[in-house]
Protein backbone atom coordinates (compact mmCIF):
# COMPACT_ATOMS: atom_id res chain seq x y z
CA UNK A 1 120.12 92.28 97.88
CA UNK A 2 118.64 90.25 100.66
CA UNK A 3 120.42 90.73 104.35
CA UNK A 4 122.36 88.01 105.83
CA UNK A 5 121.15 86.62 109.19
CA UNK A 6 121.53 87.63 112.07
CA UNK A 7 120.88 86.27 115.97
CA UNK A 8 117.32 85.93 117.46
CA UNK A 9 115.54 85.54 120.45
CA UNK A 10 117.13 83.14 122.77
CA UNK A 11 120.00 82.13 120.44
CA UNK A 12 123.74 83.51 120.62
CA UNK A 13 125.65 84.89 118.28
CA UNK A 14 129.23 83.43 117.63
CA UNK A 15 132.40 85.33 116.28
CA UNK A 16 131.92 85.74 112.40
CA UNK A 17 134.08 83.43 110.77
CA UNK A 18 134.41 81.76 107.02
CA UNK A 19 133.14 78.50 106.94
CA UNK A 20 133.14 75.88 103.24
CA UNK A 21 132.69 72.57 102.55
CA UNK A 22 132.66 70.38 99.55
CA UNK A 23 129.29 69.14 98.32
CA UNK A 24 127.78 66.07 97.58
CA UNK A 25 124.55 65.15 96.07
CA UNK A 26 122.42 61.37 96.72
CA UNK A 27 118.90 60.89 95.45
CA UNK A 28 116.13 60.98 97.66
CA UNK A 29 112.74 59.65 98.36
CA UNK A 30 109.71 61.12 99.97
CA UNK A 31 109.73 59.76 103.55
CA UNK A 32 106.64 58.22 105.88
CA UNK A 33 104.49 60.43 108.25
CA UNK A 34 105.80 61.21 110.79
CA UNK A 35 104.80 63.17 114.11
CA UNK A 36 106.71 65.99 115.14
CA UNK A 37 108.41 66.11 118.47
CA UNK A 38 109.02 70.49 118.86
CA UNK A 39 111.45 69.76 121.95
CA UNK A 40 113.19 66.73 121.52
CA UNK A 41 115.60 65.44 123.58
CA UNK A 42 119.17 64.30 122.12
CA UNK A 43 119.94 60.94 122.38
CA UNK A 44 123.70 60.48 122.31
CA UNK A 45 122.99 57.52 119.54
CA UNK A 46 121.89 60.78 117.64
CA UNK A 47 125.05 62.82 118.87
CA UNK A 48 128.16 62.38 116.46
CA UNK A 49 127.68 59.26 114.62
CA UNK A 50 125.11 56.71 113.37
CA UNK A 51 123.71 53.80 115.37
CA UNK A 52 124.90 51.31 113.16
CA UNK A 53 127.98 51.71 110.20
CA UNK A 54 127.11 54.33 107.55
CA UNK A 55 128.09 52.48 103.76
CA UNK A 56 131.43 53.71 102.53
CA UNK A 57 131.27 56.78 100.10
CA UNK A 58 133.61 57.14 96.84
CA UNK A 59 136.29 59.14 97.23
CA UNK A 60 135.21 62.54 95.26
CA UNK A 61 137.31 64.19 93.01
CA UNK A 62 138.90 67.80 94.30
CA UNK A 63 136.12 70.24 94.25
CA UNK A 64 136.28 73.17 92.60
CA UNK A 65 134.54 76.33 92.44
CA UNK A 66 131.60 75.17 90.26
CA UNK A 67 131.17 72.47 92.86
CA UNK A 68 130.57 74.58 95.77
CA UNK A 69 127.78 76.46 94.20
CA UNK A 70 126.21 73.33 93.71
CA UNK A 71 124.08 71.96 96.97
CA UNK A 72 125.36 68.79 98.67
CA UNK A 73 121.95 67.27 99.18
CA UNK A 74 119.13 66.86 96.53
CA UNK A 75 115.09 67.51 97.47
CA UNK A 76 112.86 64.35 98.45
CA UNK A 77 111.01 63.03 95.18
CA UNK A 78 108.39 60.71 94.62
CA UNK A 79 110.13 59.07 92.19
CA UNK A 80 113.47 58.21 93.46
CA UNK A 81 114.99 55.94 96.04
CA UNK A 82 116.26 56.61 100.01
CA UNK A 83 118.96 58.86 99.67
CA UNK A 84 122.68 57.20 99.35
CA UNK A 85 125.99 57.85 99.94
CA UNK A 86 126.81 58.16 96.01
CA UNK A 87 126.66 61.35 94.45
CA UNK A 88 124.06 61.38 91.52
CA UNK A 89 124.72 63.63 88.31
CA UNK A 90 121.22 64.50 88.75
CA UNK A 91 121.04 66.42 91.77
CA UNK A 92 122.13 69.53 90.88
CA UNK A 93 118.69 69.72 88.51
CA UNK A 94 117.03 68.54 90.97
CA UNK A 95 118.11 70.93 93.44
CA UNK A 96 117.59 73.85 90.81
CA UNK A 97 113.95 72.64 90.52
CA UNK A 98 113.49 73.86 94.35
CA UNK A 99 115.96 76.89 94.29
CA UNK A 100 114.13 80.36 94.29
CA UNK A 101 114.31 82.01 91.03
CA UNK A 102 117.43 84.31 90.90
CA UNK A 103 119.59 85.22 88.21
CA UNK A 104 122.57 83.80 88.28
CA UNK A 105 125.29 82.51 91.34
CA UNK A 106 128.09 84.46 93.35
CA UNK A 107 131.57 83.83 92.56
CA UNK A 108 133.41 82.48 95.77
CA UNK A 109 135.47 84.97 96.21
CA UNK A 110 133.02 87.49 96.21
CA UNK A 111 131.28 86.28 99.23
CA UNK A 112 131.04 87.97 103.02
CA UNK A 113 132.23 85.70 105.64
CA UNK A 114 129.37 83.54 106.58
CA UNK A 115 127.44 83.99 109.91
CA UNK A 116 127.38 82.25 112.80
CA UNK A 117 124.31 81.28 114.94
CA UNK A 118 123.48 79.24 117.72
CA UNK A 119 120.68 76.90 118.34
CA UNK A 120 119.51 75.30 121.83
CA UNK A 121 122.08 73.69 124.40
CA UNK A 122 125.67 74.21 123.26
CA UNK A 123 127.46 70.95 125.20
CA UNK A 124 125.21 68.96 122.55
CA UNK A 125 125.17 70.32 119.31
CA UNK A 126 126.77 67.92 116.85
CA UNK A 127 125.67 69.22 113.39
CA UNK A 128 126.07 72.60 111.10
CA UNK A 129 123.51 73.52 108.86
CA UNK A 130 125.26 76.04 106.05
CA UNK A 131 122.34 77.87 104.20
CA UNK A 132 122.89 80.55 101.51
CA UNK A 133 126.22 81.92 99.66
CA UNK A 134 124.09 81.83 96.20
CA UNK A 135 123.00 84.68 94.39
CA UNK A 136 124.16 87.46 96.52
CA UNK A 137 123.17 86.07 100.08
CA UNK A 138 125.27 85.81 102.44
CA UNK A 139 126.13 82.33 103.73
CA UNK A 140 124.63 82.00 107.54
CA UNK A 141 126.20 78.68 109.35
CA UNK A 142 123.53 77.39 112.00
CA UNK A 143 124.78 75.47 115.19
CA UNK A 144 121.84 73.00 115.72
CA UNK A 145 121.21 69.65 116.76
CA UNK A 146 120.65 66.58 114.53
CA UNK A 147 118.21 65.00 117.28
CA UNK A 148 115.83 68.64 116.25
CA UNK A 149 116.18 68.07 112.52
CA UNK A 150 115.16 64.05 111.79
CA UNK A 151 112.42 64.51 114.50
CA UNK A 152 111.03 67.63 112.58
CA UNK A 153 112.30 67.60 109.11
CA UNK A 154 111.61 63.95 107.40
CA UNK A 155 114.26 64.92 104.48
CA UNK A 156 116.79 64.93 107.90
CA UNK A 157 115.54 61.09 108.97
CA UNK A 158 115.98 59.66 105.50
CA UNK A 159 119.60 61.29 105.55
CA UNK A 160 120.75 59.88 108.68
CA UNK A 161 119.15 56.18 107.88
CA UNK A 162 120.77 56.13 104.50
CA UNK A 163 123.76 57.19 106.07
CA UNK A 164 124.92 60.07 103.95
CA UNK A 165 128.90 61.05 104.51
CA UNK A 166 127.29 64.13 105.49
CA UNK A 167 126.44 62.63 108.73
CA UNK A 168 130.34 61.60 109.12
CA UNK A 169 131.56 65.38 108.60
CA UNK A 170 128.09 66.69 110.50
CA UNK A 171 128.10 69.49 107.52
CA UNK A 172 124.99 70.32 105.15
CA UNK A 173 125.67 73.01 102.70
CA UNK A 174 122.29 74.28 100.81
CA UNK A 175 123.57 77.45 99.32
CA UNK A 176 120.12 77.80 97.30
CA UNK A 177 118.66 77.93 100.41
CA UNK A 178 118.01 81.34 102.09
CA UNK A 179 119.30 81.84 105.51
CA UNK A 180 116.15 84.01 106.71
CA UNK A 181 113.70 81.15 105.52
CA UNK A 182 115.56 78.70 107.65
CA UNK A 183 116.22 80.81 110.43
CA UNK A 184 112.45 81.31 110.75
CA UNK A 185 111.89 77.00 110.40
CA UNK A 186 114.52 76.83 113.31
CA UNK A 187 112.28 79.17 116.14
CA UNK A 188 109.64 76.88 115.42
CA UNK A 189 111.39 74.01 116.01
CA UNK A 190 113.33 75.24 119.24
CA UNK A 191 111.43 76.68 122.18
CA UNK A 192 110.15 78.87 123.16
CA UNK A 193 108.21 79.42 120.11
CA UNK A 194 104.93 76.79 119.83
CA UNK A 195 103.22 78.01 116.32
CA UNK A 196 104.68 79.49 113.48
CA UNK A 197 103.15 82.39 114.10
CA UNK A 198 105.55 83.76 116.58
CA UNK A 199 108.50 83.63 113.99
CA UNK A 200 106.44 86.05 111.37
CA UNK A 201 106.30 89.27 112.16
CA UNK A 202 105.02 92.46 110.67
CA UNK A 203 109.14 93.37 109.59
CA UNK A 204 109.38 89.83 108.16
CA UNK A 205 110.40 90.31 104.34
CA UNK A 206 107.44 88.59 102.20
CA UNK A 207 110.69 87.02 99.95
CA UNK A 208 111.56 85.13 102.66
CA UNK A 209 108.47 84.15 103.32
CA UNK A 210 108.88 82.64 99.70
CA UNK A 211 111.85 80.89 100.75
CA UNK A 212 109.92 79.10 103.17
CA UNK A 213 107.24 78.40 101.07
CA UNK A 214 110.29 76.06 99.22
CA UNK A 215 111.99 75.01 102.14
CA UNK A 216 108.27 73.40 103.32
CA UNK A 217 108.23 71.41 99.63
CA UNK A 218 111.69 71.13 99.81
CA UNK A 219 112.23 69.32 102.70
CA UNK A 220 108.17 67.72 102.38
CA UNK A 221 107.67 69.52 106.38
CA UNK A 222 103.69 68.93 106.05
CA UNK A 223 103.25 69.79 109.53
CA UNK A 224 104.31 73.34 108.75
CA UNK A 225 103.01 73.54 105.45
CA UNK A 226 99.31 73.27 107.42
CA UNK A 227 100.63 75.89 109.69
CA UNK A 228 101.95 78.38 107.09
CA UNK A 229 99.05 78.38 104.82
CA UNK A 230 96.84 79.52 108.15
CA UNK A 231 99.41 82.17 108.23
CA UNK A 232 99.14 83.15 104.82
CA UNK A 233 94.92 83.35 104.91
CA UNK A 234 95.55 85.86 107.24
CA UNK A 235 98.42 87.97 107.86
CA UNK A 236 98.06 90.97 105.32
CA UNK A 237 101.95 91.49 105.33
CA UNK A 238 102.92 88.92 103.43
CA UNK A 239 100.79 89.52 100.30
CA UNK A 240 102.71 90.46 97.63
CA UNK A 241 102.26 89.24 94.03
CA UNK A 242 105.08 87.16 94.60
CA UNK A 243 103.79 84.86 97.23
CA UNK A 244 100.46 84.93 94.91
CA UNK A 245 102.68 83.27 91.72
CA UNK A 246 104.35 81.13 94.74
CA UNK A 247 101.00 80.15 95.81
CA UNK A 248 99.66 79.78 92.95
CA UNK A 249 102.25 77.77 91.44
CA UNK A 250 101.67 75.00 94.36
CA UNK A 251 98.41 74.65 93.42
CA UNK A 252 96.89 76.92 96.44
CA UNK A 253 94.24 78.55 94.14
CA UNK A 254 92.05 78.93 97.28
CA UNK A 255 94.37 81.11 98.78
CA UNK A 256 95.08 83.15 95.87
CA UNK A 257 91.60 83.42 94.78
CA UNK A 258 90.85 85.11 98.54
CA UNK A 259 93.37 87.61 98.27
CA UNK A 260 92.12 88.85 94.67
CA UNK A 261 88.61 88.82 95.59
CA UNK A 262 88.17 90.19 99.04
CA UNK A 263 90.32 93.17 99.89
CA UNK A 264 92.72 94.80 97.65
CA UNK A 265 94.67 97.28 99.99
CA UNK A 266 97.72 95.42 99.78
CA UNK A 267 98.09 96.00 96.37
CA UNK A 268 99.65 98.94 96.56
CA UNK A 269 102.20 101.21 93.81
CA UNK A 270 105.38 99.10 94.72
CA UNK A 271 104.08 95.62 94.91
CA UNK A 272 102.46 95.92 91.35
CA UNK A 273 105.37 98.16 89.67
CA UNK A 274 107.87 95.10 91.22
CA UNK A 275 105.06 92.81 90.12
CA UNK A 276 104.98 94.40 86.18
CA UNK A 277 108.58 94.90 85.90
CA UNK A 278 108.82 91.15 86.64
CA UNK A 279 105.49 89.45 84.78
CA UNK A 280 106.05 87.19 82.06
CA UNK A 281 104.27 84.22 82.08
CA UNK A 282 103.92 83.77 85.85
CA UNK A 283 101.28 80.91 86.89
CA UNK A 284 99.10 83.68 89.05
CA UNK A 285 98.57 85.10 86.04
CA UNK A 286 96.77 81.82 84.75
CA UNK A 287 95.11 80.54 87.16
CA UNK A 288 93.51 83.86 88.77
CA UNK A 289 92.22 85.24 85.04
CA UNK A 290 94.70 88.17 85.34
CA UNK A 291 95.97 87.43 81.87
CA UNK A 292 95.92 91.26 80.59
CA UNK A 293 98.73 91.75 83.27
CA UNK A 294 101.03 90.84 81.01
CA UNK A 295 100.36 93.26 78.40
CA UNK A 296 101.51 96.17 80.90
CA UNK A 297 105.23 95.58 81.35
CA UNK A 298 106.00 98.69 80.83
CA UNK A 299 103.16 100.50 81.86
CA UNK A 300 103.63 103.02 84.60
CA UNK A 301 101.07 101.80 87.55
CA UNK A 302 98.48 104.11 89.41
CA UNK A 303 97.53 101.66 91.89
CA UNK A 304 94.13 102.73 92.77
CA UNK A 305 90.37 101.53 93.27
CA UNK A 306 88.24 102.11 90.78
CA UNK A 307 84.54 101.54 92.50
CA UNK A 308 82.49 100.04 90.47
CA UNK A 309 79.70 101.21 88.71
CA UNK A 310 81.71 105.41 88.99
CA UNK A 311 81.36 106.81 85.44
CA UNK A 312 84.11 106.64 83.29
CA UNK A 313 84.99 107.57 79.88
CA UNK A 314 86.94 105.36 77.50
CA UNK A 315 88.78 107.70 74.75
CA UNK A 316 90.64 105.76 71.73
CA UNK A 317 94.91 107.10 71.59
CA UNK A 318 96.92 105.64 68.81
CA UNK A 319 95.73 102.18 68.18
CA UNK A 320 92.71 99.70 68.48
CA UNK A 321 90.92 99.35 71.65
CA UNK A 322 88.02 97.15 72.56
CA UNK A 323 85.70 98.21 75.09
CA UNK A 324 82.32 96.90 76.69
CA UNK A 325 79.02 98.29 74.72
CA UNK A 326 77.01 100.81 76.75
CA UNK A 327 74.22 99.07 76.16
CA UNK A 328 72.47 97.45 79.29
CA UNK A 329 71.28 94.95 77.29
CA UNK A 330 74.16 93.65 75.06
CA UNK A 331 77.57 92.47 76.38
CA UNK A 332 78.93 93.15 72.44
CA UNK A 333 82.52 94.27 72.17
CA UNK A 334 82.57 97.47 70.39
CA UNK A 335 85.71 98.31 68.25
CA UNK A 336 87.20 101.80 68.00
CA UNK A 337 90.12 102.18 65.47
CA UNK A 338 92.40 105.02 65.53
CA UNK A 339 91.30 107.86 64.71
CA UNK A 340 87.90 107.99 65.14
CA UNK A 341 85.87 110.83 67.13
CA UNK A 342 83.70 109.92 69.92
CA UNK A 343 83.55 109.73 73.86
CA UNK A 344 81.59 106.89 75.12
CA UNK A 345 80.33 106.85 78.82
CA UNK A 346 80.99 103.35 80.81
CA UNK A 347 80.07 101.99 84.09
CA UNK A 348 81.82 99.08 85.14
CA UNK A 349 79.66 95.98 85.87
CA UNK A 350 80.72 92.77 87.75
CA UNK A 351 81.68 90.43 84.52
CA UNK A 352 83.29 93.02 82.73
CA UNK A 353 87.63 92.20 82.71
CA UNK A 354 89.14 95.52 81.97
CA UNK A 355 88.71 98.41 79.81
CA UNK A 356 91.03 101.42 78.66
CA UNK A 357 89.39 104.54 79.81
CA UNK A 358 89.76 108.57 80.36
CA UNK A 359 88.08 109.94 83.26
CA UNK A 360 87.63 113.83 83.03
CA UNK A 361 91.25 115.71 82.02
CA UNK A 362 92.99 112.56 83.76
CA UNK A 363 95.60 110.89 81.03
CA UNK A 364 94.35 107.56 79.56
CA UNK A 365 94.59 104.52 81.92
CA UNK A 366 93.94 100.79 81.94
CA UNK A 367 91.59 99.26 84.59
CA UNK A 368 92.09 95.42 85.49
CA UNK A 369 89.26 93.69 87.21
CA UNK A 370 89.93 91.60 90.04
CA UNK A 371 86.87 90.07 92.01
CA UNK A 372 84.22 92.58 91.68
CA UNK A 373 86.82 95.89 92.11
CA UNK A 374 88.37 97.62 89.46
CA UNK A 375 92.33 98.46 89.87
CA UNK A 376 93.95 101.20 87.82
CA UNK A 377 97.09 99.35 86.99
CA UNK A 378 98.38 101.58 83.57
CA UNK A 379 98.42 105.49 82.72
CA UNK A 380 100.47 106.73 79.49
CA UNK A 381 101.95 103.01 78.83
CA UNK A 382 99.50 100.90 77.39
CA UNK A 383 98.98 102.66 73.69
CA UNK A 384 101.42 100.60 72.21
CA UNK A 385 99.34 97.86 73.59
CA UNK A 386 96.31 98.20 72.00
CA UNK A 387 96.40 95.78 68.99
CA UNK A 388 96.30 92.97 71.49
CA UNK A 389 93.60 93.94 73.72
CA UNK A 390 91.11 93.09 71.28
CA UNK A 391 91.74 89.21 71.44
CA UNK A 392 92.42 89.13 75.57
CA UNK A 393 89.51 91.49 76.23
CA UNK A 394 86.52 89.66 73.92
């Protein structure tokens, strides 16, 4: 379970207190460009209420509990309108589009009291952002400013010139959302932080690095998306295979394709048992050729670099296995049914994709390539495998 939030740097903490609200939902529409003001001042036309008469909403029905797992605002879309004051039956599958994957809600009453945290002045903030309360998270309420959000957050402008009832009751309740993820957009919008840089650290959990990676499509924040995929080049912390499906799954191949072909120290025992455990059809393994992933579910990983061209041994156990020819000068699959007698010797060559082997008295193990390394990534699992290596591996 992910931590609640918690104060930062420069922001107070208020008393913990319980905090809900019923939810809404309108239908959106990507806004215009827009250029991002980091420090904005607060008009008082921006304080409490709308410069001109927000349309009058419906009077909802009493919410229940299924209604306050559901979030009160839907995601920008292409294909949709400026967000009214109506709620639409389709925002709640809208909403789920953008949620991070989890597996299933907390009940209401099983939730901690939600968090309280401050944002900039306090004589001026007129608007609470509630984040969290879904699967397990605890809800974080953030005091902010709704001058900061529709000068940084386009989603925020299209709210407040549609003139959601959310800008009457200055509540938004995204319990998808994750409280770190937006805690993190929030120092970059409030001084004295200038890059997004200086709200990832080292300790920052590479999940909620995930949630941002949503919150940025979410919310369509371009100006951060430019500034988060700088930090995600770089900063060796946050590569997990996670952020790689994330990645991946937004089209990022360049990214991905860096971090599987240069260096592979931060693939370590944890991040590919977590990453195994949880493989199915993820889009990472598509689009960066690591297909044979998923036939090790259940394989126990050894996380390790196999150099290439080190002499192996490949040694049949209780099924088919296909392995490259020793031949220099044929690339020819060579089949080895079960039972058989024999001990090949194999060097691994760049072009090769993976290969069950033995290597002296060590048990049997699978070797993945990624980039021009070889990653021992199975021992003792991958027997009951077999049958299917011989269509993923030819």
């Amino acid at each position: 379970m992910m931590s609640g939030c918690s104060g930062g740097e420069g922001h107070q903490a208020l008393p913990i207190g319980s905090s809900s609200s019923s939810s809404s939902s309108s239908e959106p529409v990507p806004p215009p460009r827009f250029s991002p003001l980091h420090s904005p001042a607060l008009p008082h036309s921006l304080s409490r209420e709308p410069s001109a008469p927000a349309p009058r909403a419906k009077e909802p029905k009493q919410p229940n509990e299924a209604d306050h797992a559901q979030p009160a605002l839907s995601p920008p879309s292409a294909n949709h309108p400026l967000p009214s004051s109506e709620p639409s039956p389709c925002a709640s599958a809208a909403s789920a589009a953008f949620a991070t994957p989890s597996d299933g809600s907390t009940p209401q009453s099983a939730r901690l009291p939600a968090e309280e945290m401050e944002f900039g002045d306090t004589d001026s903030r007129d608007l609470i952002l509630m984040a969290g309360g879904d699967n397990g998270v605890r809800e974080c309420h953030f005091h902010v400013h709704l001058a900061v959000l529709t000068s940084n957050v386009p989603w925020f402008r299209d709210a407040f010139n549609a003139g959601m009832r959310e800008m009457a009751t200055s509540k938004f309740h995204f319990p998808e959302d994750h409280p770190e993820s937006w805690k993190i957009l929030l120092r970059r919008f409030y001084p004295p932080h200038l890059k997004l840089a200086e709200s990832i650290t080292e300790e920052t959990d590479p999940e909620h690095i995930r949630g941002l990676l949503v919150l940025v499509d979410k919310y369509d924040i371009q100006w951060i998306r430019s500034e988060l995929l700088d930090i995600l080049r770089t900063e060796w912390s946050v590569r997990t295979f996670g952020v790689a499906d994330d990645l991946a799954r937004r089209q990022h191949l360049d990214i991905v394709r860096e971090w599987f072909q240069g260096d592979l120290r931060w693939i370590t025992a944890a991040t590919l048992q977590d990453f195994l455990n949880k493989s199915t059809e993820l889009e990472v393994v598509r689009l960066a050729g690591l297909a044979s992933f998923r036939l090790l579910s259940s394989a126990m990983p050894a996380a390790r670099i196999a150099d290439v061209g080190a002499i192996y041994q490949s040694i049949n156990t209780t099924d088919r296995l296909v392995f490259p020819s020793v031949f220099a000068d044929s690339t020819e699959a060579v089949k080895q049914k079960a039972g058989c007698s024999g001990w090949v010797r194999w060097y691994p060559r760049k072009g090769d994709v993976g290969i069950i082997v033995h290597q002296f008295d060590e048990p049997p193990a699978y070797l993945m390539k990624v980039g021009d390394n070889y990653v021992v990534i199975g021992k003792n699992g991958v027997t009951m495998e077999g049958r299917n290596l011989n269509t993923i591996l030819q």
